[in-house]
Protein backbone atom coordinates (compact mmCIF):
# COMPACT_ATOMS: atom_id res chain seq x y z
CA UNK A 1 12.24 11.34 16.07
CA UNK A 2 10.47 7.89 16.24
CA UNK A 3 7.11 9.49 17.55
CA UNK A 4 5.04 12.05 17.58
CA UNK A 5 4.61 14.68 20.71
CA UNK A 6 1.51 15.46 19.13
CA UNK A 7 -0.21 11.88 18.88
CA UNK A 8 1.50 10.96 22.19
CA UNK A 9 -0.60 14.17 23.71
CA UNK A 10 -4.08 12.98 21.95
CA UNK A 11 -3.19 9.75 23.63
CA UNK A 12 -2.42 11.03 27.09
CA UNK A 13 -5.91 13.05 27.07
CA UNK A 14 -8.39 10.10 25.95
CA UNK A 15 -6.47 8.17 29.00
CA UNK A 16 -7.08 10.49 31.23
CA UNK A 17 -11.13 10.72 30.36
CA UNK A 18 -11.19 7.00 30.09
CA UNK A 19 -9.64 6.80 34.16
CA UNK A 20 -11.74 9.97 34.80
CA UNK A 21 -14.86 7.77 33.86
CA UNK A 22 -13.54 4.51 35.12
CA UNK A 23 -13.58 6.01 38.29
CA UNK A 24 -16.84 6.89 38.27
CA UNK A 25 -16.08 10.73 38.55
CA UNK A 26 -17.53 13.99 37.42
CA UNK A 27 -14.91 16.78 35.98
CA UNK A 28 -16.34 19.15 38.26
CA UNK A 29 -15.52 16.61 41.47
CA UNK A 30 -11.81 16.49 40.02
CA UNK A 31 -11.38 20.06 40.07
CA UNK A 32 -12.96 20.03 43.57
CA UNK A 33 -10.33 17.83 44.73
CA UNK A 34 -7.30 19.08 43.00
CA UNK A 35 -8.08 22.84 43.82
CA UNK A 36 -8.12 23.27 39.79
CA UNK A 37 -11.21 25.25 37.83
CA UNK A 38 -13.62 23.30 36.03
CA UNK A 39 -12.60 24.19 32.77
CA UNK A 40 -9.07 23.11 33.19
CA UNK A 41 -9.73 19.57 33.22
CA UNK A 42 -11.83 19.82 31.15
CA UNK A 43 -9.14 21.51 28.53
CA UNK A 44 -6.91 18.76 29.55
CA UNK A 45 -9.36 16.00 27.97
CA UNK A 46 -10.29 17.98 24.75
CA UNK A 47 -6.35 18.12 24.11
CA UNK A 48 -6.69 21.76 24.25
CA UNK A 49 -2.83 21.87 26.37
CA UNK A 50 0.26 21.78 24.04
CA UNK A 51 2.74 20.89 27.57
CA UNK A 52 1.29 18.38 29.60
CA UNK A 53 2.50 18.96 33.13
CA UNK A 54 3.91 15.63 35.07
CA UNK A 55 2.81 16.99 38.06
CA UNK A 56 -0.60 16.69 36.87
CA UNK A 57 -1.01 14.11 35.41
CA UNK A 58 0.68 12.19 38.93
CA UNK A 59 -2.37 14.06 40.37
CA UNK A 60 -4.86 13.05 38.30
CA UNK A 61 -4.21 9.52 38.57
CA UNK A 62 -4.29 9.75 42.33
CA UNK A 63 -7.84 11.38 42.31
CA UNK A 64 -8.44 8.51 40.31
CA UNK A 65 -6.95 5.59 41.93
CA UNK A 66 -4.93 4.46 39.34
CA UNK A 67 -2.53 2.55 41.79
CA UNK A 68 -1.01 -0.05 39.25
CA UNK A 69 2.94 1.15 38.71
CA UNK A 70 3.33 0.01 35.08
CA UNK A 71 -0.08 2.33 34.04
CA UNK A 72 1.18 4.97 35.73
CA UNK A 73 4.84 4.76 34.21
CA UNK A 74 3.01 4.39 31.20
CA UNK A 75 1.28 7.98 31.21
CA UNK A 76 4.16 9.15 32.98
CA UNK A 77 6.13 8.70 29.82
CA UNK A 78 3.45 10.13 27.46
CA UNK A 79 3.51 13.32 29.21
CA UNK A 80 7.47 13.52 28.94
CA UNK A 81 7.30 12.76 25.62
CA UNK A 82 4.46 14.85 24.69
CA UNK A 83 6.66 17.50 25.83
CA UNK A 84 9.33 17.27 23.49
CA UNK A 85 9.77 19.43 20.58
CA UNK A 86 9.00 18.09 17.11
CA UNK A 87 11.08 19.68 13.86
CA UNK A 88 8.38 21.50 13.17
CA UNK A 89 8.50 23.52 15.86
CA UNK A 90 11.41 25.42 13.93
CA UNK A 91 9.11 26.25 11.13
CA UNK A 92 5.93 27.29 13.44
CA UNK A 93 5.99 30.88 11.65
CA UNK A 94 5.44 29.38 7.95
CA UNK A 95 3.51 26.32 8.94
CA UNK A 96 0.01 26.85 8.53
CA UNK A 97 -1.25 24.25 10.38
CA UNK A 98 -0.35 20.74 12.03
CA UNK A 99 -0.62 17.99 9.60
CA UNK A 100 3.20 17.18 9.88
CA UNK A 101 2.77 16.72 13.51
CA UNK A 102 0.41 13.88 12.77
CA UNK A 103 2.15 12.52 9.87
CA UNK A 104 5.18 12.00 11.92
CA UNK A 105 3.62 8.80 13.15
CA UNK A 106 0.97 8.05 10.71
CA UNK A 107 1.12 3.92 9.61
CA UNK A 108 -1.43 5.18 6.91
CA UNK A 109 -1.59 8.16 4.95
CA UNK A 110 -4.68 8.57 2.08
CA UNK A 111 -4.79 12.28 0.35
CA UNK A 112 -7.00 13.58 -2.16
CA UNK A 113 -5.93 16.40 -4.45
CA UNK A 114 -8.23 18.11 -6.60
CA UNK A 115 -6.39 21.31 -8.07
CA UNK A 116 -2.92 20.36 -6.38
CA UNK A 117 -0.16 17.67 -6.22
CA UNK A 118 -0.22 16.30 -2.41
CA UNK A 119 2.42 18.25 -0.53
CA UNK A 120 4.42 14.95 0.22
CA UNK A 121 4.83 14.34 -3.52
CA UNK A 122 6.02 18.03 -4.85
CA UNK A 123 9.22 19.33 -5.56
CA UNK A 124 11.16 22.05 -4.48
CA UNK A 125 10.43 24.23 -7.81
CA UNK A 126 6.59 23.29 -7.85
CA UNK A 127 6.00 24.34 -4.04
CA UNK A 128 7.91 27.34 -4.36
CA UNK A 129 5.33 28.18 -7.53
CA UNK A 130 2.53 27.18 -5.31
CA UNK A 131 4.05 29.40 -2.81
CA UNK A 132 5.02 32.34 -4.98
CA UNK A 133 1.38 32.33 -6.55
CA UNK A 134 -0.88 34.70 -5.10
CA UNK A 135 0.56 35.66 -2.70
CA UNK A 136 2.90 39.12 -1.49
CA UNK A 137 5.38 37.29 0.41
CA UNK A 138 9.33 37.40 0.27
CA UNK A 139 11.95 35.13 -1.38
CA UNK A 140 13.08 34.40 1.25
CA UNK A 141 10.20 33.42 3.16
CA UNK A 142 9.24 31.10 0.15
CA UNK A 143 12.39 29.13 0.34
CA UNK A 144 11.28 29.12 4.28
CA UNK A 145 8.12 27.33 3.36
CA UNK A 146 9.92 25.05 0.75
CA UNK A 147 12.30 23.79 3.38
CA UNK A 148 9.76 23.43 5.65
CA UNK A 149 7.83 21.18 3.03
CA UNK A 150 10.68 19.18 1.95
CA UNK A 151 11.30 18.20 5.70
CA UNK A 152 7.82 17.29 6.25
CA UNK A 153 8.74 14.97 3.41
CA UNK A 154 11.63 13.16 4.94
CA UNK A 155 9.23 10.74 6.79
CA UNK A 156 8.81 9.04 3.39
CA UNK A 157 12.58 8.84 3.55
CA UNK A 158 12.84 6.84 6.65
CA UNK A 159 13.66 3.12 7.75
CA UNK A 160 9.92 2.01 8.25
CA UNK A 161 8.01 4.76 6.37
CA UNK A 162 3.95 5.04 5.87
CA UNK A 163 2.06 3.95 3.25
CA UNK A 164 1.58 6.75 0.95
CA UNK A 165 -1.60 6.41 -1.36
CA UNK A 166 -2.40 9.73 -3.32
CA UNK A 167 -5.59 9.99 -5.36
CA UNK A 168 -5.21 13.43 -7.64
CA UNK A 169 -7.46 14.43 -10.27
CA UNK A 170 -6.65 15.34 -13.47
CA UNK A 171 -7.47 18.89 -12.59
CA UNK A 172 -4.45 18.99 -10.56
CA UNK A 173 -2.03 17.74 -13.25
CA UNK A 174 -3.66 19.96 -16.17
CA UNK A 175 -2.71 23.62 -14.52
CA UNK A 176 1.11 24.25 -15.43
CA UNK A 177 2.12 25.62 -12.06
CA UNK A 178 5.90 27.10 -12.30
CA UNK A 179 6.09 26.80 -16.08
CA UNK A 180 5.78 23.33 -18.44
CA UNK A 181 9.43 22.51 -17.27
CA UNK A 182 8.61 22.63 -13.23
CA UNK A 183 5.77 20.77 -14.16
CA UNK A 184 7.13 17.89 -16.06
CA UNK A 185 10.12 17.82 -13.32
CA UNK A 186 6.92 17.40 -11.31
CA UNK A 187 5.36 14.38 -12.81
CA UNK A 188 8.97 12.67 -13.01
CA UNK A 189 8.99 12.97 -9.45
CA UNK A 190 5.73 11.60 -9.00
CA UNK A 191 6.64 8.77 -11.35
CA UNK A 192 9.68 7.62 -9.55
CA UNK A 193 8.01 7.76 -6.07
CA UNK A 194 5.32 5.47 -7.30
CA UNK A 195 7.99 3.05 -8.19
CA UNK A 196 8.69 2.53 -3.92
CA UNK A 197 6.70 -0.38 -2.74
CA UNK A 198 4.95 1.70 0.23
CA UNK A 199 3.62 4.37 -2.63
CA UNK A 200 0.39 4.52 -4.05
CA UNK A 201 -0.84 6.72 -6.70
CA UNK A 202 -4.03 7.24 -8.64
CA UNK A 203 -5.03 9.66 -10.99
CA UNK A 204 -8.60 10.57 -11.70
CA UNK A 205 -9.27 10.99 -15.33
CA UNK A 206 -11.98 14.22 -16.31
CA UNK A 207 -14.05 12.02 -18.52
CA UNK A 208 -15.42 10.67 -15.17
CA UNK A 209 -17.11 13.62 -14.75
CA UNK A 210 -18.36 14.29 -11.16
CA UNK A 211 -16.92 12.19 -8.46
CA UNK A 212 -17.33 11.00 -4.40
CA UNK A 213 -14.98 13.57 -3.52
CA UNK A 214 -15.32 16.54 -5.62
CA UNK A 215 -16.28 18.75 -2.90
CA UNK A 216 -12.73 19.17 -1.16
CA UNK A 217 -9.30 18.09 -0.57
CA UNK A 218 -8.62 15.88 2.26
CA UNK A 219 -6.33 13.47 3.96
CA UNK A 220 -6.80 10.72 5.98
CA UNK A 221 -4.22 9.46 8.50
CA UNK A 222 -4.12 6.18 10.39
CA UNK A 223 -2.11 5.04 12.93
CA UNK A 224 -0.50 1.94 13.78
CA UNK A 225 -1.06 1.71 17.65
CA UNK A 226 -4.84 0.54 18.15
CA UNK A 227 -5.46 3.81 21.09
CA UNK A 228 -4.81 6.38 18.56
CA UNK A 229 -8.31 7.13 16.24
CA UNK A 230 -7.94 7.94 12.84
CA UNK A 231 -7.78 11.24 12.18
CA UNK A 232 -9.45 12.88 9.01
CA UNK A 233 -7.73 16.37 8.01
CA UNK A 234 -9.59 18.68 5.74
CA UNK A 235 -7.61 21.95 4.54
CA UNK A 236 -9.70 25.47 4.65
CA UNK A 237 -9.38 29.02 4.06
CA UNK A 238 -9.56 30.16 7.24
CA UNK A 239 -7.77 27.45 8.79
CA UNK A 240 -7.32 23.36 9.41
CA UNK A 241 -10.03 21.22 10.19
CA UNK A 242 -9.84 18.03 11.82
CA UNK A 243 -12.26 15.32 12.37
CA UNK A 244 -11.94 12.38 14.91
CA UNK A 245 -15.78 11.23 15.20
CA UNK A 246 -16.42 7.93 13.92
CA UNK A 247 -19.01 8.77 11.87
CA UNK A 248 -17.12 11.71 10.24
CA UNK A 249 -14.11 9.16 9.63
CA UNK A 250 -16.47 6.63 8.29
CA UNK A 251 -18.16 8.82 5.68
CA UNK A 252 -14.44 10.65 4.45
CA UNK A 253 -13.34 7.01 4.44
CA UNK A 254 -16.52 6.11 1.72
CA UNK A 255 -15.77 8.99 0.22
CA UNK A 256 -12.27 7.85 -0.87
CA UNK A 257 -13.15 4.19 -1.35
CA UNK A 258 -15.30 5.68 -3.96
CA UNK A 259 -12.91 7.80 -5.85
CA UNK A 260 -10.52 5.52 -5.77
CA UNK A 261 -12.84 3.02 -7.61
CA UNK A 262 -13.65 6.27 -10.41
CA UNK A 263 -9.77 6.54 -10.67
CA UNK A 264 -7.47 4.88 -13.08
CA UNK A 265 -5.61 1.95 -11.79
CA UNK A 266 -2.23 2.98 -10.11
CA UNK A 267 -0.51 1.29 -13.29
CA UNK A 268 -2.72 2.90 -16.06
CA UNK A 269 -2.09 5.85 -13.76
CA UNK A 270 1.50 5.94 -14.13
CA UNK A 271 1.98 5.20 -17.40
CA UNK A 272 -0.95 8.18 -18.12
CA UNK A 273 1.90 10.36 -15.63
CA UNK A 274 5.07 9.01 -18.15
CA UNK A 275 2.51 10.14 -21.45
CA UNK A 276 1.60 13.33 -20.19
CA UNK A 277 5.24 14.32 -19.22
CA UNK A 278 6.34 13.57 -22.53
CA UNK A 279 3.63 15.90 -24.09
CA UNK A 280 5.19 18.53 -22.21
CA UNK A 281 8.42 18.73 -23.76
């Protein structure tokens, strides 16, 4: 799939407001009009809908006068495709959140690790330890979860992939998840996807000491059409957090330029990776 139902439904909603507002209209005069509650449009501009109705959306532009064909063909289409089924609607039950959905179509990816390798860099043996630890879960649901992971991958894979740049700190690299073999299998990997040209990695060394981004893990995706905002992604606990304010963007974005300045250059940084494998035979 070339796009992203996801993005193309973030897309469709901000449209909506912006027409909503062009118009000069209230949300609560919409639902007036269309015979719809309050909250419903309102749900439909927070992107708070997961299958945008057609129907809809033909009435919503009529409320607001959109009269042009080509814009409404245009939102038309998002709200098809917005309804299509990405591949990780196969893996909804061991998918803890949505980041692949907004990878999918992601120009620009920029992750921060602190105790992990970035899920689009592991292996199969090093997510299945990452999997496996901690947790009471079955064999089989691990290799779930690892298939799951290495088709989230597959986007790096693809004719025009993102750009991939991974900061991780040394933190990450230091804990022998799955054994010293899995683990030097692991920094191989990393190794030989730093070699492709749209691959980026840094490694932050612990003589640095306390860094811009010590506080938590986080990814930062941007896209290549100019109506889609960049989207920060922060990984909890008790769920997925993700940030779309400008201001919020802004200071994760600092935050990164900053640690990637502490970090080791991306070729000191490999050839750090190719040492440290080779003290782990």
């Amino acid at each position: 799939m070339s796009y992203s139902p996801t993005i193309r439904r973030r897309r469709l909603s901000l449209a909506l407001r912006q027409f909503r507002q062009k118009a000069g209209l209230l949300a609560e005069e919409v639902a007036r009009r269309l015979e719809w509650t309050p909250s419903k449009v309102t749900r439909i501009e927070r992107n708070e809908w997961k299958l945008p109705s057609v129907r809809d959306v033909r009435d919503l532009l009529d409320v607001y006068g959109v009269t042009d064909q080509a814009k409404r063909d245009a939102m038309i289409t998002l709200a098809r495709e917005a309804r299509q089924r990405g591949w990780w609607e196969e893996y909804k039950d061991v998918l803890g959140g949505s980041l692949p959905e907004w990878e999918a179509e992601a120009a620009k990816i920029h992750t921060f690790e602190a105790l992990l390798i970035p899920g689009l860099l592991q292996t199969d043996h090093y997510a299945a330890a990452v999997f496996r630890g901690g947790q009471v879960v079955s064999e089989d649901m691990i290799d779930r979860r690892v298939e799951a992971r290495l088709t989230r991958q597959q986007i790096l894979d693809r004719e025009n992939p993102p750009s991939l740049w991974a900061v991780i700190d040394e933190a990450a690299l230091a804990k022998h998840v799955g054994g010293i073999d899995v683990m030097r299998r692991q920094i191989h990997h990393i190794v030989e996807m730093a070699a492709r040209p749209n691959i980026a990695v840094q490694v932050v060394p612990n003589d640095v000491g306390a860094h811009a981004a010590m506080a938590n893990s986080f990814t930062i995706l941007q896209f290549a059409a100019p109506e889609d905002p960049t989207l920060v992604y922060v990984e909890t606990i008790t769920g997925d957090v993700y940030l779309e304010m400008p201001e919020q963007v802004a200071n994760y974005t600092l935050a990164y330029d900053h640690v990637r300045a502490s970090a080791l250059s991306p070729d000191a940084s490999v050839a750090y990776l190719g040492d440290l494998a080779e003290q782990l035979k």
